[in-house]
Protein backbone atom coordinates (compact mmCIF):
# COMPACT_ATOMS: atom_id res chain seq x y z
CA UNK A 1 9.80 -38.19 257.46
CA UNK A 2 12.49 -35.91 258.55
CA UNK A 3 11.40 -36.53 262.42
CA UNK A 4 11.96 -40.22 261.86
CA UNK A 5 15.18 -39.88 260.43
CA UNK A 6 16.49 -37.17 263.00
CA UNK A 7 15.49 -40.13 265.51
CA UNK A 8 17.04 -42.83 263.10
CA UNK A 9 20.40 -41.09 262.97
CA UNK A 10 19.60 -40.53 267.09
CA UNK A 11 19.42 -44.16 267.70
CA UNK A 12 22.13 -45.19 264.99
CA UNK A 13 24.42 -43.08 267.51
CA UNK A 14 23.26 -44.26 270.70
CA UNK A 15 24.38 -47.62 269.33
CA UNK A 16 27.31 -46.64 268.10
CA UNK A 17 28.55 -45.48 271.16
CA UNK A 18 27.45 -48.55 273.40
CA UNK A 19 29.33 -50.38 270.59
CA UNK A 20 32.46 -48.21 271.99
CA UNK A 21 31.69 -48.53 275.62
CA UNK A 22 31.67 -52.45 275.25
CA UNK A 23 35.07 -52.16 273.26
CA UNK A 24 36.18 -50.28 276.11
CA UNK A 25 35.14 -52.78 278.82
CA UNK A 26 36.16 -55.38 277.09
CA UNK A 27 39.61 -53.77 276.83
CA UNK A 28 39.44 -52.99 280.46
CA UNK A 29 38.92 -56.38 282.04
CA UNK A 30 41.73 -57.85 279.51
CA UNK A 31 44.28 -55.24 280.60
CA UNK A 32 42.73 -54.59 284.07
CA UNK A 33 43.70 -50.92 286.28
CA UNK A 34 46.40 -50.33 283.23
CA UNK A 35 44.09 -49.82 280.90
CA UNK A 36 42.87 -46.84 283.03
CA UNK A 37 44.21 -43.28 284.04
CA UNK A 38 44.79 -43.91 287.10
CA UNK A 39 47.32 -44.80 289.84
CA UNK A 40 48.09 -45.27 293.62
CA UNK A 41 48.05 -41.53 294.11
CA UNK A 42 44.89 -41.40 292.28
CA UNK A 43 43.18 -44.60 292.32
CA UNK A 44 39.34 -43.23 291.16
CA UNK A 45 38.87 -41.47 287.73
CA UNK A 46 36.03 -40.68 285.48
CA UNK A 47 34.49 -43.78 285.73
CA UNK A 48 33.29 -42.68 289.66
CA UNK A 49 32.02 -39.44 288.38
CA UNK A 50 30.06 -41.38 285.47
CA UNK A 51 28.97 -43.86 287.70
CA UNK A 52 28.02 -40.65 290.50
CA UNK A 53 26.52 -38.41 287.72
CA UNK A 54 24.37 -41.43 286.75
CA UNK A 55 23.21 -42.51 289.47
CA UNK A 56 22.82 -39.02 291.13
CA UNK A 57 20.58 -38.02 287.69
CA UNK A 58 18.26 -41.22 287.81
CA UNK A 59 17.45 -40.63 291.28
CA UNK A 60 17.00 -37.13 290.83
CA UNK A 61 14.27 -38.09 287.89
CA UNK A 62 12.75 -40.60 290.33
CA UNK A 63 12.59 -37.47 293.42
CA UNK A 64 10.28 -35.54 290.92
CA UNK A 65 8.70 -37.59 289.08
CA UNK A 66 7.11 -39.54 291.80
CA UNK A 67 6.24 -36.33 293.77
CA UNK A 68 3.15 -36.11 291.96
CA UNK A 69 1.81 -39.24 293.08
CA UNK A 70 3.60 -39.70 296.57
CA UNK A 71 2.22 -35.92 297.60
CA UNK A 72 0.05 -35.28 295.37
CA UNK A 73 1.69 -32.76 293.36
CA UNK A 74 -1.22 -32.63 290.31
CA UNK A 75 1.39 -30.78 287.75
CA UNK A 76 4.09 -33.42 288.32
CA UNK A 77 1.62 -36.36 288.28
CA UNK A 78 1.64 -37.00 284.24
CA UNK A 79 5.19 -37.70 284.56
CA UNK A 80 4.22 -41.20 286.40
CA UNK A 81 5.24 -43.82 284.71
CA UNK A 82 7.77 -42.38 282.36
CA UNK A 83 9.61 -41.00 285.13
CA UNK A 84 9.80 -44.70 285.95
CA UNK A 85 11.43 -46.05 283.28
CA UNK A 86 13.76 -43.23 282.61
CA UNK A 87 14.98 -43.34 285.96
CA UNK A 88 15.77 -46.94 285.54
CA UNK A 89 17.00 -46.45 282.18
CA UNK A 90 20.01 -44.10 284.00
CA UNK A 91 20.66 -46.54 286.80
CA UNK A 92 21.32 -49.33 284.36
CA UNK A 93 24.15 -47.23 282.67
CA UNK A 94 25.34 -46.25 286.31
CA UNK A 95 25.84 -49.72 287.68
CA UNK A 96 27.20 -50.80 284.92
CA UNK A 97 30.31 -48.20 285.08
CA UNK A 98 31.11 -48.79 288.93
CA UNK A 99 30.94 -52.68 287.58
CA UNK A 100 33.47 -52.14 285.41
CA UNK A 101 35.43 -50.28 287.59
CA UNK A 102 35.22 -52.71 290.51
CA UNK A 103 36.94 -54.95 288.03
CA UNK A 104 34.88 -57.99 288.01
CA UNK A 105 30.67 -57.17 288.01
CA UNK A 106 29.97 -59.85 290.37
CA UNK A 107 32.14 -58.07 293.35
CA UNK A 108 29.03 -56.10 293.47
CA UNK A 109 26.78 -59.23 294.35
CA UNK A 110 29.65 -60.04 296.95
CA UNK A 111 29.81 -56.92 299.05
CA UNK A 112 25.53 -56.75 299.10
CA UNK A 113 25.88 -59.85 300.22
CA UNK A 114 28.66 -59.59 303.04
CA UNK A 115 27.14 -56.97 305.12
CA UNK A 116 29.30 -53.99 306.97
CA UNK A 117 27.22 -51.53 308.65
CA UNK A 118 30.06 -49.34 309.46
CA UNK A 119 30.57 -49.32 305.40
CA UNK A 120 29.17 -46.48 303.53
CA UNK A 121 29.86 -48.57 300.16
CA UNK A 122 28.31 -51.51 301.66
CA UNK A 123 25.03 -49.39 302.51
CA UNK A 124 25.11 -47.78 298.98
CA UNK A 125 25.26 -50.98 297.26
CA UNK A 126 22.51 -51.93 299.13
CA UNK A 127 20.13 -48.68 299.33
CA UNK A 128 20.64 -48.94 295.12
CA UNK A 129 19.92 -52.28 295.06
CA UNK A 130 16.98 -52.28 297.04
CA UNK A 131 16.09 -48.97 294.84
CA UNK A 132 16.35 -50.51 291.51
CA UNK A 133 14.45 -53.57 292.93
CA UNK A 134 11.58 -50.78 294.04
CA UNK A 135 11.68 -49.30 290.72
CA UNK A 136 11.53 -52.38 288.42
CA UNK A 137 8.11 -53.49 290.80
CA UNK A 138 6.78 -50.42 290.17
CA UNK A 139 7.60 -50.00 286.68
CA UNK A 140 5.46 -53.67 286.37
CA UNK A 141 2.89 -52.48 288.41
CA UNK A 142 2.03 -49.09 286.90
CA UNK A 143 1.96 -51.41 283.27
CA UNK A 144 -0.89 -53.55 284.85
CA UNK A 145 -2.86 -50.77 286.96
CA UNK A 146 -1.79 -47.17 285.74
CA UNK A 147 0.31 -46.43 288.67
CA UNK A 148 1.85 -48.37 291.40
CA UNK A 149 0.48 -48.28 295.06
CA UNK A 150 1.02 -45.28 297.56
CA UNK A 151 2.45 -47.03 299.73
CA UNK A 152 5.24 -48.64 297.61
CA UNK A 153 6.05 -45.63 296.09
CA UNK A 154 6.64 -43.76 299.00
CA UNK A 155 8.96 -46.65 300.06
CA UNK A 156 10.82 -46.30 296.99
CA UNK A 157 10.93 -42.29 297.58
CA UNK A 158 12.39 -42.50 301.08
CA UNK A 159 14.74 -45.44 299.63
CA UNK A 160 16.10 -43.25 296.58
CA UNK A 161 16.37 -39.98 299.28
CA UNK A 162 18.81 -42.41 301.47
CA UNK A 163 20.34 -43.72 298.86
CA UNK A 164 21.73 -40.37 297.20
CA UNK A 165 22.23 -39.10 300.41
CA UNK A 166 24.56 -42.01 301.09
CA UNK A 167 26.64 -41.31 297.82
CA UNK A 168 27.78 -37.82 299.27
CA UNK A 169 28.25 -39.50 302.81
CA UNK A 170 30.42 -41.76 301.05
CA UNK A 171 33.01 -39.16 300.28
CA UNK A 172 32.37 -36.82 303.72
CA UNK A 173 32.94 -40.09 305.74
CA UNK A 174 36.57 -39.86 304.50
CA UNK A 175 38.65 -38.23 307.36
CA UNK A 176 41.84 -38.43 305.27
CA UNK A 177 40.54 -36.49 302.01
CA UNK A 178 39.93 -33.00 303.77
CA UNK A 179 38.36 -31.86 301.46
CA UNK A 180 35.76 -34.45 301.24
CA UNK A 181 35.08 -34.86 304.87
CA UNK A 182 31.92 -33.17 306.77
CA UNK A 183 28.26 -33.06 306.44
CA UNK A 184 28.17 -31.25 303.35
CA UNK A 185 28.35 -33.58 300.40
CA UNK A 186 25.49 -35.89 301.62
CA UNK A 187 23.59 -32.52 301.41
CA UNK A 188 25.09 -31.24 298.09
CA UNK A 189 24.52 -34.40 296.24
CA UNK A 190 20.90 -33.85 296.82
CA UNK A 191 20.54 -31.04 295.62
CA UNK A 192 22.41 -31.82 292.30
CA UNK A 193 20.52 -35.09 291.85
CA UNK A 194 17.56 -32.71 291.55
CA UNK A 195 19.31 -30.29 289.12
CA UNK A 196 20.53 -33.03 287.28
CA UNK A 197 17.42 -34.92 287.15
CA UNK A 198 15.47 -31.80 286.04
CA UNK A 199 17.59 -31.43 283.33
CA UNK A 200 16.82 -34.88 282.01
CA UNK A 201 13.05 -34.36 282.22
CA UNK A 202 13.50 -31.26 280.17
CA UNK A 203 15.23 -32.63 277.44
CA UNK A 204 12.82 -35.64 277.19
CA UNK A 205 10.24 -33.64 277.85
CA UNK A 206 11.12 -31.50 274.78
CA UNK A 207 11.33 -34.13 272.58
CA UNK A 208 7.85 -35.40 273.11
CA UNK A 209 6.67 -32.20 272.37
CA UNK A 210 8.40 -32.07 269.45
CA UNK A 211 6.89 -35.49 268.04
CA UNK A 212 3.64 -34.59 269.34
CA UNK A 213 3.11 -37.13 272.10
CA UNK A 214 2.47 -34.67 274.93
CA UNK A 215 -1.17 -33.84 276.41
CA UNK A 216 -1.91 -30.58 276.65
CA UNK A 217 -0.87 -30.85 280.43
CA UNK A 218 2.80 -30.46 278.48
CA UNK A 219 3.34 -27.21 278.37
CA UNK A 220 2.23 -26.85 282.18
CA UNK A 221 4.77 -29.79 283.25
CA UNK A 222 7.47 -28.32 281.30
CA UNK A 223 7.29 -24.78 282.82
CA UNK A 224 7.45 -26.78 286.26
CA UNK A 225 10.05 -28.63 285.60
CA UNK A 226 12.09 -25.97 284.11
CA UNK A 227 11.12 -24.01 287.42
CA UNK A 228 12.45 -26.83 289.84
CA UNK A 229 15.74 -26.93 287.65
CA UNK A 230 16.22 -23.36 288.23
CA UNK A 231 15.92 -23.50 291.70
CA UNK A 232 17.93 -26.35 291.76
CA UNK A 233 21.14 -25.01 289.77
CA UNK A 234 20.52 -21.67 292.31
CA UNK A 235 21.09 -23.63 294.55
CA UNK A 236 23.81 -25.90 293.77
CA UNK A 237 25.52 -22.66 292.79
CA UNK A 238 24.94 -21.02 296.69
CA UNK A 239 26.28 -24.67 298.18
CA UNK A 240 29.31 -25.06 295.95
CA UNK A 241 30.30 -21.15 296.77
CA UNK A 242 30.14 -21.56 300.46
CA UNK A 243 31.81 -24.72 300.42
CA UNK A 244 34.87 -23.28 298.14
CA UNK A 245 34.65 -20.07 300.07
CA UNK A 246 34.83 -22.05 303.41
CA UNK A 247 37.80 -24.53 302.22
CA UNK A 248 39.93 -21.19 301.36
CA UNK A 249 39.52 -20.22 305.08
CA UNK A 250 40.26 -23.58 306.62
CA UNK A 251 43.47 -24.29 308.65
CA UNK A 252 43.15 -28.46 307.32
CA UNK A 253 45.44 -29.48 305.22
CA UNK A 254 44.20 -30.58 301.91
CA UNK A 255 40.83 -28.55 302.08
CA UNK A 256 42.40 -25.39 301.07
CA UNK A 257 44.90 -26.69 298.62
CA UNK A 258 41.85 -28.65 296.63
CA UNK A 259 40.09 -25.61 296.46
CA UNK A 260 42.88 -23.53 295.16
CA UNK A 261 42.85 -26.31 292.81
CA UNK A 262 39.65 -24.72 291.15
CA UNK A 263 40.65 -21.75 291.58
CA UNK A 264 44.06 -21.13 289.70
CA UNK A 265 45.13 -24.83 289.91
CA UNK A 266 45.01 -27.71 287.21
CA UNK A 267 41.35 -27.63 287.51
CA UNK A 268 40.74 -23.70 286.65
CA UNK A 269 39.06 -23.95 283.34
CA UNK A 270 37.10 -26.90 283.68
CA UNK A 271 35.65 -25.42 286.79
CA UNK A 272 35.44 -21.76 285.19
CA UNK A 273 33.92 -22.70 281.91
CA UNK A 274 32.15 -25.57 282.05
CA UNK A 275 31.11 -25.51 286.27
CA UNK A 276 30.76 -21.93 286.45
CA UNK A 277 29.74 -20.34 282.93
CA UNK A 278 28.15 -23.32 281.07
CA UNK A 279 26.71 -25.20 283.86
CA UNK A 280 25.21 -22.13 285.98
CA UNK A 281 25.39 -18.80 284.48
CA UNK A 282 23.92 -19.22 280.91
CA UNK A 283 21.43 -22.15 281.93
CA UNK A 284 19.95 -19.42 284.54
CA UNK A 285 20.06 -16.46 281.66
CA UNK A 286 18.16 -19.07 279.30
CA UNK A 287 15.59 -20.21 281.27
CA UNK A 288 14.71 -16.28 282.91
CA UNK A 289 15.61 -14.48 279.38
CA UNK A 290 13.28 -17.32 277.72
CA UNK A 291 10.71 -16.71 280.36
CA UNK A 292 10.74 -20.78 280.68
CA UNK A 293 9.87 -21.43 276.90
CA UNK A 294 10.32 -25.36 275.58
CA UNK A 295 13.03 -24.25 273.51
CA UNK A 296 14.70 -22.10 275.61
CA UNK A 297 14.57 -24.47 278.58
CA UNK A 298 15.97 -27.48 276.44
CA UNK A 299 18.91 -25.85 275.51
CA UNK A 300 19.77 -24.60 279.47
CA UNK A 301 19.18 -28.33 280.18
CA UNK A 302 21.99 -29.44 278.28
CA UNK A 303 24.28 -27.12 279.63
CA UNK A 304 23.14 -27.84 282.97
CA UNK A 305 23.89 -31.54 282.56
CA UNK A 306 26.97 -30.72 280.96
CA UNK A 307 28.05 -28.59 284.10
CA UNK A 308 26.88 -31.13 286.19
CA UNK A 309 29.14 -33.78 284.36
CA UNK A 310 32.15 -31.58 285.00
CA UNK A 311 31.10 -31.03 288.40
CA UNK A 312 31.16 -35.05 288.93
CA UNK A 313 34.80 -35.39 287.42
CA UNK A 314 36.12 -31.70 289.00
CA UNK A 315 34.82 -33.21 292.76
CA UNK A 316 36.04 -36.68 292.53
CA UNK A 317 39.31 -35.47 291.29
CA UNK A 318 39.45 -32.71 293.50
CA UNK A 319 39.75 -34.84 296.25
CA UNK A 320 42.55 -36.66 294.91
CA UNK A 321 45.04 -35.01 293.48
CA UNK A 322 46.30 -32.86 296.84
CA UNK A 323 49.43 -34.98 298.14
CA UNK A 324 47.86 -36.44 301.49
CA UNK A 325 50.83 -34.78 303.14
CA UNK A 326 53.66 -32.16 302.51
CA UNK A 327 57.10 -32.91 301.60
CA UNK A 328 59.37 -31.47 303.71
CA UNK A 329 61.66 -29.19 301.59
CA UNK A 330 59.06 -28.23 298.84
CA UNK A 331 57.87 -24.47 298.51
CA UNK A 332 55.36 -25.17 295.77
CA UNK A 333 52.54 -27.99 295.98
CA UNK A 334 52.73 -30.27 293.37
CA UNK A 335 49.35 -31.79 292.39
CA UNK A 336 48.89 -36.00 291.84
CA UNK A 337 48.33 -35.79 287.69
CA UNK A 338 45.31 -37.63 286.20
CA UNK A 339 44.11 -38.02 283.07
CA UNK A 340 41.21 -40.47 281.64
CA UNK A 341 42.30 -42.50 278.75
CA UNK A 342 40.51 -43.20 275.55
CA UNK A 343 39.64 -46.39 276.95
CA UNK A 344 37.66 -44.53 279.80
CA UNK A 345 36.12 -42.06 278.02
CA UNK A 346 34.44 -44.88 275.46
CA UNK A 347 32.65 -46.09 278.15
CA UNK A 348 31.33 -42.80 279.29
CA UNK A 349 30.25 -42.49 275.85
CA UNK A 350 28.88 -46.34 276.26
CA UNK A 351 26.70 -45.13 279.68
CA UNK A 352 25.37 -42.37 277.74
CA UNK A 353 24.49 -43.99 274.69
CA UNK A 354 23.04 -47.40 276.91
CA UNK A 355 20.61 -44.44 278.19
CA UNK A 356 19.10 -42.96 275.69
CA UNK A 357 18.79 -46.75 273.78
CA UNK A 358 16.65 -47.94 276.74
CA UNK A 359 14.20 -45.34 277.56
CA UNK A 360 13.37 -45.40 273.70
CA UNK A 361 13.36 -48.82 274.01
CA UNK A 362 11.05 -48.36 276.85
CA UNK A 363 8.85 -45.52 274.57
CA UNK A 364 8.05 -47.82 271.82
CA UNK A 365 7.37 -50.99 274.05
CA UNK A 366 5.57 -50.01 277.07
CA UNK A 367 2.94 -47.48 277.82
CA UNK A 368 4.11 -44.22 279.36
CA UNK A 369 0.31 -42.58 280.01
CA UNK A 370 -1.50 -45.50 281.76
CA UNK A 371 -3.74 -44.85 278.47
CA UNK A 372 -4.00 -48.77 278.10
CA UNK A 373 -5.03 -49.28 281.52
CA UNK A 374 -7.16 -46.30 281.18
CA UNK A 375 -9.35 -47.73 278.12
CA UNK A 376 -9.51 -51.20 279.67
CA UNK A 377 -11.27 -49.41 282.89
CA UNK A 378 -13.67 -47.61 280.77
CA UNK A 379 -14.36 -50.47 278.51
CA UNK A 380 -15.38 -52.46 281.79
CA UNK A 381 -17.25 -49.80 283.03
CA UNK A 382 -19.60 -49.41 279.24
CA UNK A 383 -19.94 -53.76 279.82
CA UNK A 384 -23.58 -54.18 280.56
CA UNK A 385 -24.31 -55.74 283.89
C-alpha cells in the first residue's frame, strides 16, 4: 500500500510538472524570444542544454541497452526492450524542448525536409529523426517477437552513435566560439551520453527492484551498469580536465577566457559544486565505498545526472558568454550575462516530468520482458501436432 502511494504521489508530480512545462510553452509561443533569458549576445539558454542533456541521455540508454543484443553482451541483454522504450521516452521530452525553442514545432519538419549537407543542424535533425523512426520500429517489433532483428538494431546502433556524435560536432564546427571549436566535443558528448544514460538505467533499474519486478538476473545487470557508469564519469572527468587544462594554455581568444569562466568566473560554483563535487567526486566515492550496492549506486546516479545537467547548461553557456572580441580600452573582461527565466525553467521541469509519465506509461501498457511473446512460443510448442 505504501509502494503504491509513493508511486501515486510519483506520478501526481510528474503531471504536475508537465502541467507547468505546457504553461510555459504556451507562454513562450504567445510572447515569443521575450519570454526567454536570452539575447543577441546570448541567443541559446537552458532550453539547448535540456534539449542536449535529453537527447544525449536517451541515446546513451539506447548505446547500452542494445549492446546486449547487437554484440551479444549476455549481462546487458535483459535490458532489451525496456531500454527501448525508455530511450524513446527521453527523446520525446528532448524534441519537444528544441521545438519550443525553434519557435514554431513544425520548423523542425522544414529543415529535415530542405536538405544542407554542409549543415551540422540539418544532419542532426535528420540522424534523430531517422533514430526515433528506428526506435519506434523496434519498440513494435520486440512487442510482436521478443526482440527486434539483428540487423535493424545494429542500424539503429550505428544511427544513434552518429547521431550523438553529430550533437558535439555541432558546437566544434563553430570556428567563431573558440572554445567550442575542434574535434573534442563530438568525442566528449559520447562519452557523457554513456554516463548519462547509465545513470538512468540505475535509477530505473532500482526501482524495479524495489517493486519486485526484476529477475534474478537484477542484481547482475545492476552491478554492470553501475560499473559502465563509473567508467563513464572517470572518464568524462579525464576529458573535461584536459580540455580545461588545454584552453588555459591556448593563445585563441575566447578559449582561455571561457575556461577561466569555470574557474573563478560567473560559472565557478556551478562548475565546482555541482560539475566537480556532486557530479564526479561523491558519485565515484558511492559507487567504490558501496562496493556497487543497489542503494548505493541509485543515489550516485542522481548525482551523476545532476552533474551532468549542470554540465549541459555550464558548456552551452560557456561558449557564449565570452565577448566574441575585445574592446579596445577595457582591462577587465566583462562576461555576456544570462539567466533562464521562470518561464524556462517550467519547461525543464515539463521535459522531466513528460519522462518519467511515459516510460510508466510504457511499464503498465506494454511488456518489458518479451514474457508474452515468450508464453505464446511455448504454448505453440506444448500444441499437439
Amino acid at each position: 500500500m505504501v509502494k503504491r502511494l509513493l508511486q501515486n504521489r510519483l506520478l501526481l508530480a510528474a503531471a504536475f510538472l508537465v502541467l507547468l512545462g505546457l504553461a510555459g510553452a504556451v507562454n513562450k509561443l504567445v510572447q515569443g524570444e521575450h519570454a526567454l533569458g536570452t539575447t543577441d549576445l546570448v541567443p541559446w539558454g537552458v532550453l539547448i542544454a535540456g534539449y542536449v542533456f535529453f537527447a544525449a541521455a536517451g541515446t546513451g540508454v539506447g548505446l547500452i541497452s542494445s549492446a546486449g543484443h547487437v554484440f551479444g553482451i549476455k549481462v546487458l541483454e535483459p535490458l532489451g526492450t525496456r531500454g527501448l522504450f525508455l530511450a524513446l521516452s527521453l527523446l520525446v521530452p528532448g524534441f519537444a524542448l528544441i521545438g519550443i525553442e525553434l519557435g514554431n514545432p513544425f520548423h523542425m519538419i522544414y529543415i529535415i525536409l530542405s536538405p544542407n549537407l554542409s549543415s551540422g543542424i540539418w544532419w542532426m535533425g535528420t540522424l534523430y529523426s531517422a533514430y526515433m523512426v528506428l526506435l519506434a520500429v523496434e519498440c513494435y517489433i520486440s512487442q510482436k517477437q521478443g526482440h527486434s532483428p539483428r540487423v535493424l538494431s545494429l542500424v539503429a546502433y550505428i544511427t544513434k552513435t552518429a547521431a550523438v556524435a553529430n550533437l558535439g560536432a555541432i558546437f566544434g564546427l563553430l570556428a567563431v566560439r573558440s572554445y567550442w571549436h575542434g574535434a573534442y566535443f563530438p568525442v566528449y558528448m559520447v562519452m557523457t551520453a554513456i554516463a548519462s544514460g547509465a545513470a538512468v538505467l540505475a535509477i530505473v533499474l532500482w526501482f524495479l527492484r524495489s517493486k519486485g519486478k526484476l529477475e534474478q538476473s537484477g542484481e547482475a545487470l545492476i552491478s554492470a551498469i553501475s560499473k559502465i557508469m563509473a567508467f563513464a564519469t572517470i572518464a568524462v572527468g579525464i576529458l573535461a580536465g584536459a580540455k580545461l587544462a588545454l584552453s588555459l594554455n591556448s593563445t585563441i581568444y575566447g578559449a582561455r577566457e571561457a575556461a577561466q569562466a569555470y574557474l573563478g568566473g560567473p560559472l565557478i560554483w556551478r562548475f565546482w559544486g555541482l560539475e566537480v563535487v556532486a557530479g564526479i567526486i561523491l558519485p565515484l566515492v558511492l559507487l567504490f565505498m558501496g562496493r556497487f550496492r543497489p542503494d548505493w549506486v541509485a543515489a550516485a546516479a542522481v548525482l551523476v545526472l545532476t552533474g551532468m545537467f549542470a554540465m549541459r547548461a555550464d558548456f552551452v553557456t560557456a561558449g557564449q558568454i565570452v565577448p566574441l572580441k575585445v574592446v579596445d580600452g577595457v582591462r577587465d573582461l566583462l562576461y555576456h550575462s544570462y539567466s533562464a527565466t521562470l518561464t524556462e525553467w517550467a519547461m525543464i521541469g515539463g521535459a522531466f516530468g513528460a519522462a518519467v509519465l511515459l516510460y510508466t506509461i510504457s511499464e503498465t501498457v506494454f511488456s518489458m520482458d518479451g514474457s508474452s511473446h515468450k508464453q505464446t512460443a511455448v504454448s505453440n510448442k506444448s500444441m499437439p501436432g
